[in-house]
Protein backbone atom coordinates (compact mmCIF):
# COMPACT_ATOMS: atom_id res chain seq x y z
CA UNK A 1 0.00 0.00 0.00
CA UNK A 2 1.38 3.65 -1.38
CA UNK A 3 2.09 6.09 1.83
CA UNK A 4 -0.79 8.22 0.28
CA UNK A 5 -3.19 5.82 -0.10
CA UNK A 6 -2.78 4.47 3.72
CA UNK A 7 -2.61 8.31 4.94
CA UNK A 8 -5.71 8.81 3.02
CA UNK A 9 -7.44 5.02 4.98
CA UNK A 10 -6.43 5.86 8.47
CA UNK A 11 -7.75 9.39 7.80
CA UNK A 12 -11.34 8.34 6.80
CA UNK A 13 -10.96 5.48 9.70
CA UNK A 14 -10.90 8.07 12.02
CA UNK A 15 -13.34 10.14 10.29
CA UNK A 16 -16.05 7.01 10.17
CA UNK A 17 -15.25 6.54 14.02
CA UNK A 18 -16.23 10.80 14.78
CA UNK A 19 -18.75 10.25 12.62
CA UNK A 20 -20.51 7.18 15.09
CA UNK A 21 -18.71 8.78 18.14
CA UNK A 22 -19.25 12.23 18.25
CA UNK A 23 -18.43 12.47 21.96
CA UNK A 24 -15.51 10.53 23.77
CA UNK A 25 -14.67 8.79 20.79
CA UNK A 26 -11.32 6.84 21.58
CA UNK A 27 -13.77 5.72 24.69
CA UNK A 28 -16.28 4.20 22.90
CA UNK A 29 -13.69 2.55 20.43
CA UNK A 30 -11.27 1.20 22.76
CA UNK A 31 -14.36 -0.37 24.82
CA UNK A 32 -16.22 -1.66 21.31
CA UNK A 33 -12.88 -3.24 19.96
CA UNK A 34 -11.13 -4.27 23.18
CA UNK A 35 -8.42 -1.78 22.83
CA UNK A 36 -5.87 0.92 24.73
CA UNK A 37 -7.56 4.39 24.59
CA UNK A 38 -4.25 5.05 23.56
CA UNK A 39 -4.27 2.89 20.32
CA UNK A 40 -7.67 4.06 19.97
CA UNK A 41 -6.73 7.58 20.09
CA UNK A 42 -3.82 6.79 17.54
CA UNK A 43 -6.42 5.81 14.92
CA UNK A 44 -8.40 9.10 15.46
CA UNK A 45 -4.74 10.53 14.68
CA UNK A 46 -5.01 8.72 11.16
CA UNK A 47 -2.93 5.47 12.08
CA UNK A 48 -3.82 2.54 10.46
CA UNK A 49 -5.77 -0.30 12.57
CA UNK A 50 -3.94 -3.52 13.08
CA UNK A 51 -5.69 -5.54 10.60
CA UNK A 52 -7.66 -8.05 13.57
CA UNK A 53 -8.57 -4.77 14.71
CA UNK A 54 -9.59 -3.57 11.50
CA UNK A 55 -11.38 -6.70 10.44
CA UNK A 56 -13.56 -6.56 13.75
CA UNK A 57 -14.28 -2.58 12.46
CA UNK A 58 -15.82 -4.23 9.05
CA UNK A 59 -17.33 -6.96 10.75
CA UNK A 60 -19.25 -4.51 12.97
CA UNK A 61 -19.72 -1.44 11.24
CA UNK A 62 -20.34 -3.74 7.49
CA UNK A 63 -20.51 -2.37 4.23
CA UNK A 64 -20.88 1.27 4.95
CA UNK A 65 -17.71 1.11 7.20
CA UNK A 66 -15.87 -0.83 3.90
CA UNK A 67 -17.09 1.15 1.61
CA UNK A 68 -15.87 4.55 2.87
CA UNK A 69 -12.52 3.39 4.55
CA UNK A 70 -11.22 1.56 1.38
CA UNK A 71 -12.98 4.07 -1.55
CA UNK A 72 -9.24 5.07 -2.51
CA UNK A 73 -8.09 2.33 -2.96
CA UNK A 74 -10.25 1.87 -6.48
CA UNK A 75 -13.17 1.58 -8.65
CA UNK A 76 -14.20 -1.84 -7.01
CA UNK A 77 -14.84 -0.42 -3.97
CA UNK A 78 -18.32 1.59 -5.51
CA UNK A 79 -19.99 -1.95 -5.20
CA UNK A 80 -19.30 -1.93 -1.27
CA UNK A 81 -21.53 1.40 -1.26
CA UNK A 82 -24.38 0.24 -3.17
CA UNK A 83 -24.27 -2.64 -0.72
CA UNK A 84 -24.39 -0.39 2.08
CA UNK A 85 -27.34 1.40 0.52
CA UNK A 86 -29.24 -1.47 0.51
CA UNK A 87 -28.33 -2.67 3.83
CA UNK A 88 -30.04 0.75 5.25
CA UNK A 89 -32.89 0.34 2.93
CA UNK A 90 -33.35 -3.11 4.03
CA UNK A 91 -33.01 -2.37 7.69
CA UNK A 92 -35.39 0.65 7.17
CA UNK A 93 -38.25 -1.71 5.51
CA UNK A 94 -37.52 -3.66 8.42
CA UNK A 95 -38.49 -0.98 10.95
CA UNK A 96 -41.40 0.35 8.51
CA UNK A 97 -43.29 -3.46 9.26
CA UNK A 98 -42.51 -3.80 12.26
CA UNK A 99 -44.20 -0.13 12.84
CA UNK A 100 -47.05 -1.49 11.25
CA UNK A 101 -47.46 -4.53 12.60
CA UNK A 102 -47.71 -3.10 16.12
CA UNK A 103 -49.87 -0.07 14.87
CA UNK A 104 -52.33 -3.14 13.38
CA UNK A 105 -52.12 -4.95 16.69
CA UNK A 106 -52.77 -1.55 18.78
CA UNK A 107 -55.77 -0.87 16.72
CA UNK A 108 -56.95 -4.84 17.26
């Protein structure tokens, strides 16, 4: 990996992780991933995740994590988004019926 191209990862790692954790965020990273606040606070300074680390991040966070952490690193990476758009539309036609179905058995 180019010096650029993992500058420009560990910078959108630790933009993704302001993004979710707007408030103590090398807190609520080091508890989610089992970490140092210190390491956490090292990825929120750009540094690359060790890759277990970085594994558990796309195992957790999924498609939309993928998709904007690895977007430099080529074209390929587009399909990651338009699976994270339909994980979020799924998940939202999730919550829609399961609105409804209580709203049908309120009105029972």
């Amino acid at each position: 990996m180019s010096a650029s191209l993992q500058d420009e990862t560990g910078a959108r790692v630790a933009c993704f992780l302001r993004q979710e954790y707007p408030t103590n965020t090398a807190k609520h990273v080091a508890g989610k991933f089992d970490i140092s606040v210190d390491t956490a606070k090292g990825y929120l300074k750009g540094n690359l995740p060790q890759s277990a680390t970085f594994l558990a991040m796309m195992a957790f966070y999924g498609a939309r994590f993928a998709a904007y952490v690895l977007e430099p690193a080529g074209p390929w990476a587009s399909a990651l988004a338009v699976d994270a758009s339909l994980d979020e539309i799924e998940n939202r036609i999730s919550t829609v019926k399961r609105q409804l179905r209580e709203i049908r058995r309120a009105s029972d």
